[in-house]
Protein backbone atom coordinates (compact mmCIF):
# COMPACT_ATOMS: atom_id res chain seq x y z
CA UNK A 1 0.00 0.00 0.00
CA UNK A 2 1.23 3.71 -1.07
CA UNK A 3 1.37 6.33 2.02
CA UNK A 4 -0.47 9.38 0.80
CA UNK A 5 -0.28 13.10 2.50
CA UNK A 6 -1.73 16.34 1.81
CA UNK A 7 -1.45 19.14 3.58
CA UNK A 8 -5.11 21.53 4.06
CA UNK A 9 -5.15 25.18 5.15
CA UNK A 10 -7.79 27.85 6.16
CA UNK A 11 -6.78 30.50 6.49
CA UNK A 12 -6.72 34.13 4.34
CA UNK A 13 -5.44 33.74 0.85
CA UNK A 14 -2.82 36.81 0.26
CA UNK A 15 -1.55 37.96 -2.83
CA UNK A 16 2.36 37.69 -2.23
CA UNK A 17 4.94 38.08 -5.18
CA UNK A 18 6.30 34.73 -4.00
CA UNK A 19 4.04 31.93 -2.39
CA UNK A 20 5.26 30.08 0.99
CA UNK A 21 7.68 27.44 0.50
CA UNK A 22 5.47 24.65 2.74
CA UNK A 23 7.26 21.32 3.74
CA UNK A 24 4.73 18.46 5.36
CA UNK A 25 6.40 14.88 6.24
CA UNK A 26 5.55 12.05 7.77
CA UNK A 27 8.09 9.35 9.51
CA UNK A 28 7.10 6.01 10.20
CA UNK A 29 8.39 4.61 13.65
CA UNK A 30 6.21 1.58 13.40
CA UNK A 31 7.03 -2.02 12.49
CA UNK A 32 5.27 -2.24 9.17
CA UNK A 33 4.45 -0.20 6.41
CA UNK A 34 2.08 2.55 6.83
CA UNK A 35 -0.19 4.87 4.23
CA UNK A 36 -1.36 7.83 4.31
CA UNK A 37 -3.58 10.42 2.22
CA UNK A 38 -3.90 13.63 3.20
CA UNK A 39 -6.72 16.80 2.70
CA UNK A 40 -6.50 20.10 2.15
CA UNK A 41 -8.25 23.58 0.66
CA UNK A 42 -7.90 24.09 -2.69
CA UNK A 43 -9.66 27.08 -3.68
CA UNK A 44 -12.98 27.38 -2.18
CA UNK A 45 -13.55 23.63 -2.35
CA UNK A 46 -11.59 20.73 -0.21
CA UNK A 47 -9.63 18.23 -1.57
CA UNK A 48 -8.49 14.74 -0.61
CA UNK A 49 -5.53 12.79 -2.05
CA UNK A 50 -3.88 9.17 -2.05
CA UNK A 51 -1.48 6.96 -0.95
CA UNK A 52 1.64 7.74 0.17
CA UNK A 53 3.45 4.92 1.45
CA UNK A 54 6.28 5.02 4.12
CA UNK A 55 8.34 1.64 5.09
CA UNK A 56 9.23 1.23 8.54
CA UNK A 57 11.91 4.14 10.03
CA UNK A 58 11.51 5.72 6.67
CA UNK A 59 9.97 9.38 6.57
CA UNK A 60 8.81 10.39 3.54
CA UNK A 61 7.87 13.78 2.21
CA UNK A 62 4.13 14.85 1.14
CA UNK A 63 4.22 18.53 0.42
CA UNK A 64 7.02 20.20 -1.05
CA UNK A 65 5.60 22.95 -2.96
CA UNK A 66 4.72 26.88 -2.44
CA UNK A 67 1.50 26.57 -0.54
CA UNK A 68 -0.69 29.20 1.25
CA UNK A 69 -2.02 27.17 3.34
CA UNK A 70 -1.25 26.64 7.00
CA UNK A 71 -3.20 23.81 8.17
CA UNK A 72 -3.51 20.69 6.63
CA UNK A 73 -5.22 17.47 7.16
CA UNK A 74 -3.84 13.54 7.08
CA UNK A 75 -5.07 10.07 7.82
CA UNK A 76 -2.90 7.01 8.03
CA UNK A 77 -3.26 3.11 8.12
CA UNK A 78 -0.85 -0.03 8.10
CA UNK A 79 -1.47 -3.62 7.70
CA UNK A 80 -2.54 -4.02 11.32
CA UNK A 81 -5.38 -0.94 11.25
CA UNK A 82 -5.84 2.63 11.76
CA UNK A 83 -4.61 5.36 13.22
CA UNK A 84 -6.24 7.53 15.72
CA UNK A 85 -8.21 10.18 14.13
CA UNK A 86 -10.34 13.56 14.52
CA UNK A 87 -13.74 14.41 13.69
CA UNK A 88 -12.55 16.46 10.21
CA UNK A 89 -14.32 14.14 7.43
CA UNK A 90 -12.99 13.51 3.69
CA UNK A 91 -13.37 11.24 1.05
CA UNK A 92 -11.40 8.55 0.30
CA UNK A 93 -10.50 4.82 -1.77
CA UNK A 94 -8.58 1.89 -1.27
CA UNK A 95 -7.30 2.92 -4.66
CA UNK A 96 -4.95 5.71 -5.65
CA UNK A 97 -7.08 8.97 -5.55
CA UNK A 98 -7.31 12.97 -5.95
CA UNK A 99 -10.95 13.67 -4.71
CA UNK A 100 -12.68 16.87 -4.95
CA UNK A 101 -15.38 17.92 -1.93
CA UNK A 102 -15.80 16.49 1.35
CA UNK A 103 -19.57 15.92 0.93
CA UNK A 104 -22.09 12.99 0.03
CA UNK A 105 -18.72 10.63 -0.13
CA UNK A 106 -20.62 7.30 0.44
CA UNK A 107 -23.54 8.37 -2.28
CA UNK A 108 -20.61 9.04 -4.93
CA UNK A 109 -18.93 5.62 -3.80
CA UNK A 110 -16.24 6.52 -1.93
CA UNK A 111 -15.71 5.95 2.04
CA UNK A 112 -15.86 8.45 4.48
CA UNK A 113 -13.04 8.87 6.74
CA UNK A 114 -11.70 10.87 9.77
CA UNK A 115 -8.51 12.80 9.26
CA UNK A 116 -6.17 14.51 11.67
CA UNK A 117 -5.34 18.44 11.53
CA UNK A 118 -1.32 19.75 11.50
CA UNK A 119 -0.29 23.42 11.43
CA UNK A 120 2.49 24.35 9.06
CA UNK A 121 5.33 25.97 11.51
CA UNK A 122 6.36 29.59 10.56
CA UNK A 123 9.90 28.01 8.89
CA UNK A 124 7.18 26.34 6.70
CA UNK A 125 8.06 22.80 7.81
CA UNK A 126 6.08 19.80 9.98
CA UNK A 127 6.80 16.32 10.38
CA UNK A 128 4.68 13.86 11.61
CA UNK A 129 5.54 10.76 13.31
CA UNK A 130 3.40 7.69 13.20
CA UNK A 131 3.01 6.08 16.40
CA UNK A 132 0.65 4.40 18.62
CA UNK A 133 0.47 7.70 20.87
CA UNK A 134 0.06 10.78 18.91
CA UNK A 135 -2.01 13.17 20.24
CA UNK A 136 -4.25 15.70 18.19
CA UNK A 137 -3.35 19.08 18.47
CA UNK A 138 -6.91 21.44 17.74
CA UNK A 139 -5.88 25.57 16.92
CA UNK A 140 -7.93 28.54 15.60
CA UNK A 141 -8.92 28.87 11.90
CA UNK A 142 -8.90 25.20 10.68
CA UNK A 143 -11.64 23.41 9.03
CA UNK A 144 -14.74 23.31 11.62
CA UNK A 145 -15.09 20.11 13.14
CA UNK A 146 -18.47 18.04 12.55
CA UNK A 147 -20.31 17.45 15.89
CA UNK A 148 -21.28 13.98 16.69
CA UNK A 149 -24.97 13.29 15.99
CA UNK A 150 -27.23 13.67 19.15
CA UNK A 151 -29.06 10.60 20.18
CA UNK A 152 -32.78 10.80 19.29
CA UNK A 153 -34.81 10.87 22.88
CA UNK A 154 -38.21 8.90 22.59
CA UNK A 155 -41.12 10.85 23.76
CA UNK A 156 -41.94 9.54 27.64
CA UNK A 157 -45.62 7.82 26.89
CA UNK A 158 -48.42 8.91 28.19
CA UNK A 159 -50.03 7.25 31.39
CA UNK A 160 -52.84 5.26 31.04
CA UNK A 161 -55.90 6.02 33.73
CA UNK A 162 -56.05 3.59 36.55
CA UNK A 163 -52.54 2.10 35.23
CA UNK A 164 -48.69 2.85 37.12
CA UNK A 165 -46.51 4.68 35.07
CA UNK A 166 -43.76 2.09 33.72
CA UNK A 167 -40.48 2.20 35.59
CA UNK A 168 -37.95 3.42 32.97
CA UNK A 169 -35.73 0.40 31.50
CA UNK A 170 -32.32 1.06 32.46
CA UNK A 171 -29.87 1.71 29.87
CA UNK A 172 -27.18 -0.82 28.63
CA UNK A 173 -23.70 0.17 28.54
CA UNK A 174 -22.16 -0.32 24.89
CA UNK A 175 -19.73 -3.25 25.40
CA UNK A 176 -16.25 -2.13 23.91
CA UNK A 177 -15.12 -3.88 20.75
CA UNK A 178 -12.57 -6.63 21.28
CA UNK A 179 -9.34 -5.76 19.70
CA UNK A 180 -6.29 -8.29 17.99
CA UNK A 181 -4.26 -9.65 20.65
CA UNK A 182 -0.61 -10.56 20.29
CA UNK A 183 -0.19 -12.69 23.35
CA UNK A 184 -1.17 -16.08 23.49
CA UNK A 185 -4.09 -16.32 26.15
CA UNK A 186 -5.06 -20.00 25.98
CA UNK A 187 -5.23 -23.17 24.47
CA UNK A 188 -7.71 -23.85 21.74
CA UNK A 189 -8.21 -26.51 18.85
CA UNK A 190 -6.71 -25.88 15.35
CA UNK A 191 -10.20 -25.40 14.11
CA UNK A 192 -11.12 -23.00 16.27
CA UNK A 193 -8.30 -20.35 16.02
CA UNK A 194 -10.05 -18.19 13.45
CA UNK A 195 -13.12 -17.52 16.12
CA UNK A 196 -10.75 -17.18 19.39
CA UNK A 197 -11.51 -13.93 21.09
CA UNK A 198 -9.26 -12.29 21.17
CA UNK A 199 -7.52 -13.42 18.58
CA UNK A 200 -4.78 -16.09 19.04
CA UNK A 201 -1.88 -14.67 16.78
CA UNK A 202 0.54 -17.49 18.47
CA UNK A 203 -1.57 -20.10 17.61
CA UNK A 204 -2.52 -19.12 13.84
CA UNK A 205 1.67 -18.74 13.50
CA UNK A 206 2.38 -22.44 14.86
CA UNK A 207 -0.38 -24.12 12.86
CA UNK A 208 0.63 -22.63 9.41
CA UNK A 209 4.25 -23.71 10.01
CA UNK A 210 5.01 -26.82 7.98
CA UNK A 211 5.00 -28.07 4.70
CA UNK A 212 1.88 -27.78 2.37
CA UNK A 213 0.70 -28.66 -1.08
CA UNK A 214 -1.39 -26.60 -2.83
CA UNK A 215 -4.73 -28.30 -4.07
CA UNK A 216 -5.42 -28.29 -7.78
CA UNK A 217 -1.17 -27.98 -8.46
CA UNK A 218 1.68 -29.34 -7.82
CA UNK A 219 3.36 -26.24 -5.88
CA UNK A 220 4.65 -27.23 -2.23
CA UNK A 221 5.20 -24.40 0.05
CA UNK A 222 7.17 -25.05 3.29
CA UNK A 223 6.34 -22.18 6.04
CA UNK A 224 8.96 -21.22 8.69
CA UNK A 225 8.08 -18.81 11.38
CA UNK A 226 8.22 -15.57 8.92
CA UNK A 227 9.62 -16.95 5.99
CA UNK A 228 8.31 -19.33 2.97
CA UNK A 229 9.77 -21.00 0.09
CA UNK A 230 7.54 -22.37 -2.88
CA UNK A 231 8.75 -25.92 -4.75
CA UNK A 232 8.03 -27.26 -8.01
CA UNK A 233 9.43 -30.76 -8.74
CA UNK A 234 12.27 -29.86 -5.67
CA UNK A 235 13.41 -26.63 -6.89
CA UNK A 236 12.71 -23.41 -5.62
CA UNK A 237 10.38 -21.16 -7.72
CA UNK A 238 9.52 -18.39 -4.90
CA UNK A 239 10.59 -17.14 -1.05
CA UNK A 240 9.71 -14.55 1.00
CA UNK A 241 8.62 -12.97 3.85
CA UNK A 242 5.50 -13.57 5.82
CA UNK A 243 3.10 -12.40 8.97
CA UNK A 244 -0.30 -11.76 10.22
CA UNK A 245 -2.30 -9.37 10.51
CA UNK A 246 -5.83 -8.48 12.05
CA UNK A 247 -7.28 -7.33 8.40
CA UNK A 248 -6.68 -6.68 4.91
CA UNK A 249 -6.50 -2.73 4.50
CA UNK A 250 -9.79 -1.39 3.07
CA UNK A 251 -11.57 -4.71 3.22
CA UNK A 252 -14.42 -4.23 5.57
CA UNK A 253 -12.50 -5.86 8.73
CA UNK A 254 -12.56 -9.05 7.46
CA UNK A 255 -9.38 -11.22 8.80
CA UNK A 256 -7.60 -12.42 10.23
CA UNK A 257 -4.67 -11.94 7.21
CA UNK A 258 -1.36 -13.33 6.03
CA UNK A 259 0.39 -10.51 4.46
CA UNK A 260 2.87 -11.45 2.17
CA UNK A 261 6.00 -10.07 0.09
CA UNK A 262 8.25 -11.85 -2.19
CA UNK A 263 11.97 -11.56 -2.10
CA UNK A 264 11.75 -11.09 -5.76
CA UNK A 265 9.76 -7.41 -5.18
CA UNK A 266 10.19 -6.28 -2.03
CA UNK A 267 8.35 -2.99 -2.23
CA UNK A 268 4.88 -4.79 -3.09
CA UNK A 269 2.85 -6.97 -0.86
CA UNK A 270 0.13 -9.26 -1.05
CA UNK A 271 -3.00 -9.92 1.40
CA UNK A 272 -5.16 -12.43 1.99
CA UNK A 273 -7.66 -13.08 4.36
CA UNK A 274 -7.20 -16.24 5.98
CA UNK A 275 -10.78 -18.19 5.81
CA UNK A 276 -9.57 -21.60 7.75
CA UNK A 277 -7.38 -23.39 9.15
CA UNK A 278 -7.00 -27.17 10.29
CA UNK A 279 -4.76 -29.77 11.44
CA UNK A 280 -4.98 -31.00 7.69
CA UNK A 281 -5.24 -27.76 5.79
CA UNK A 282 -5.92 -24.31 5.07
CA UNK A 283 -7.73 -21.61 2.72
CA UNK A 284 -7.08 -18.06 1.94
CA UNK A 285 -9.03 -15.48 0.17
CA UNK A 286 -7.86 -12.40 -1.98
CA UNK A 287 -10.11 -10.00 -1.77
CA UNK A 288 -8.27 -7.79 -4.29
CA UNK A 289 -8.57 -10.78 -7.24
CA UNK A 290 -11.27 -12.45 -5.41
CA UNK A 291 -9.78 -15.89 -6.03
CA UNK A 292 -9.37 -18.84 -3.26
CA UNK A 293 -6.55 -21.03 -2.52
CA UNK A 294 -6.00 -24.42 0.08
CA UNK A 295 -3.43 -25.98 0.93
CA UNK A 296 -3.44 -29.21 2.52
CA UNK A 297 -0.54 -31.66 4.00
């Protein structure tokens, strides 16, 4: 996936001989690669672009342009989720993407995300860093933040004659949602991995070690603990690298995933959703060329 950033101001446009120099970057001090697309004003009308893709420790430069904007908007995901965001909305797609307004995204098929805001500094230079613990900053004249929508109240009923007024139901916390976990919590059956709550990462990674065949071929893969090498007739056709993640970017949640990338082109990898898993075999999904796959010992 390409990390994508654009940088969005509000502020007064000024007629200057020569525009600001504005420099927006992003540095990725996660793990994996991240992506990011970024919004901004262009004109009277706001704009969203993407990706922008930044490896791990690699920072990678957005905006490099004379800009008169000061504030600018970003929103960033890697192969494990999202990152945090604010409540200033933008279109986006999975896909590469320059869109223009911020309105009706869903009803002109695009999703509908939350971005983050970052000031330009007066040299005319920010840089982001991607980690698990940013913190939004909010300042003056930026793009106005959409309130969350208030929770329709039903009208108390009236009492009936001769009847006791109903004792109000009492209200049900929301149950948080349960997130990925990376520590191995218990023992469960081979077959039951893919429904473990949370998720057993540990377990997935032990079962898929081995050595496979793939059903309809006559490809063997062997699986280490993050590497792979494919086999026709005992030579090597394909290695690479492998691990798992919760979901397949921009694929409705569903996982969990194998994410893989071949030593052959490093700067590409591939997803697929893992669908199940055995003490026999296996079956991934791409949701990118829709096509299935199993493996079996």
């Amino acid at each position: 996936m390409r990390i994508v950033t654009h940088v969005l101001g509000a502020g007064c446009l000024l007629t200057l001989a020569t525009p600001a120099m504005a420099e927006l970057r992003f540095c990725n001090e996660t793990d994996v690669n991240a992506s990011i697309a970024i919004g901004y004003l262009a004109g009277d009308k706001w704009t969203s672009e993407g990706w922008w893709t930044a490896q791990p420790g690699q920072c990678v430069t957005t905006v490099d342009a004379p800009q008169p904007q000061a504030f600018y908007y970003w929103h960033a995901v890697n192969e494990v989720g999202e990152f945090a965001s604010e409540a200033y909305f933008f279109c986006a797609v999975d896909d590469v993407f320059t869109i223009i307004g911020d309105e009706d995204c869903e009803a002109r098929g695009h999703n509908r995300l939350g971005f983050n805001e970052v000031q330009i500094g007066a040299d005319g230079a920010r840089e982001v860093r991607l980690t698990a613990d940013l913190a939004p900053k909010p300042v003056a004249l930026r793009k106005t933040v959409e309130p969350e929508p208030e929770a329709e109240v039903a009208a108390a009923p009236e009492p009936k004659p001769a009847e006791p007024e109903p004792e109000p139901k009492p209200q049900t916390a929301a149950q948080p949602v349960p997130q990925p976990s990376f520590t191995l919590t218990k023992d469960v059956a081979v077959a039951d991995l893919l429904s473990s709550t949370p998720l057993d990462f540990p377990g997935i990674k032990s079962a898929l070690k081995g050595e496979w065949m793939r059903e309809g071929g006559s490809q063997t893969t062997v699986v280490a603990a993050n590497r792979f090498e494919d086999f026709e007739d005992g030579t090597v056709t394909a290695a690479g690298d492998w691990r798992l993640a919760a979901t397949c970017p921009g694929h409705g949640g569903q996982g969990p995933a194998i994410v893989i990338r071949y030593d052959e082109n490093p700067g590409e990898s591939l997803c697929m959703v893992l669908e199940q898993i055995g003490d026999t075999g296996f079956t991934m999904f791409d949701p990118a060329s829709e096509q299935r796959v199993t493996y079996t010992r």
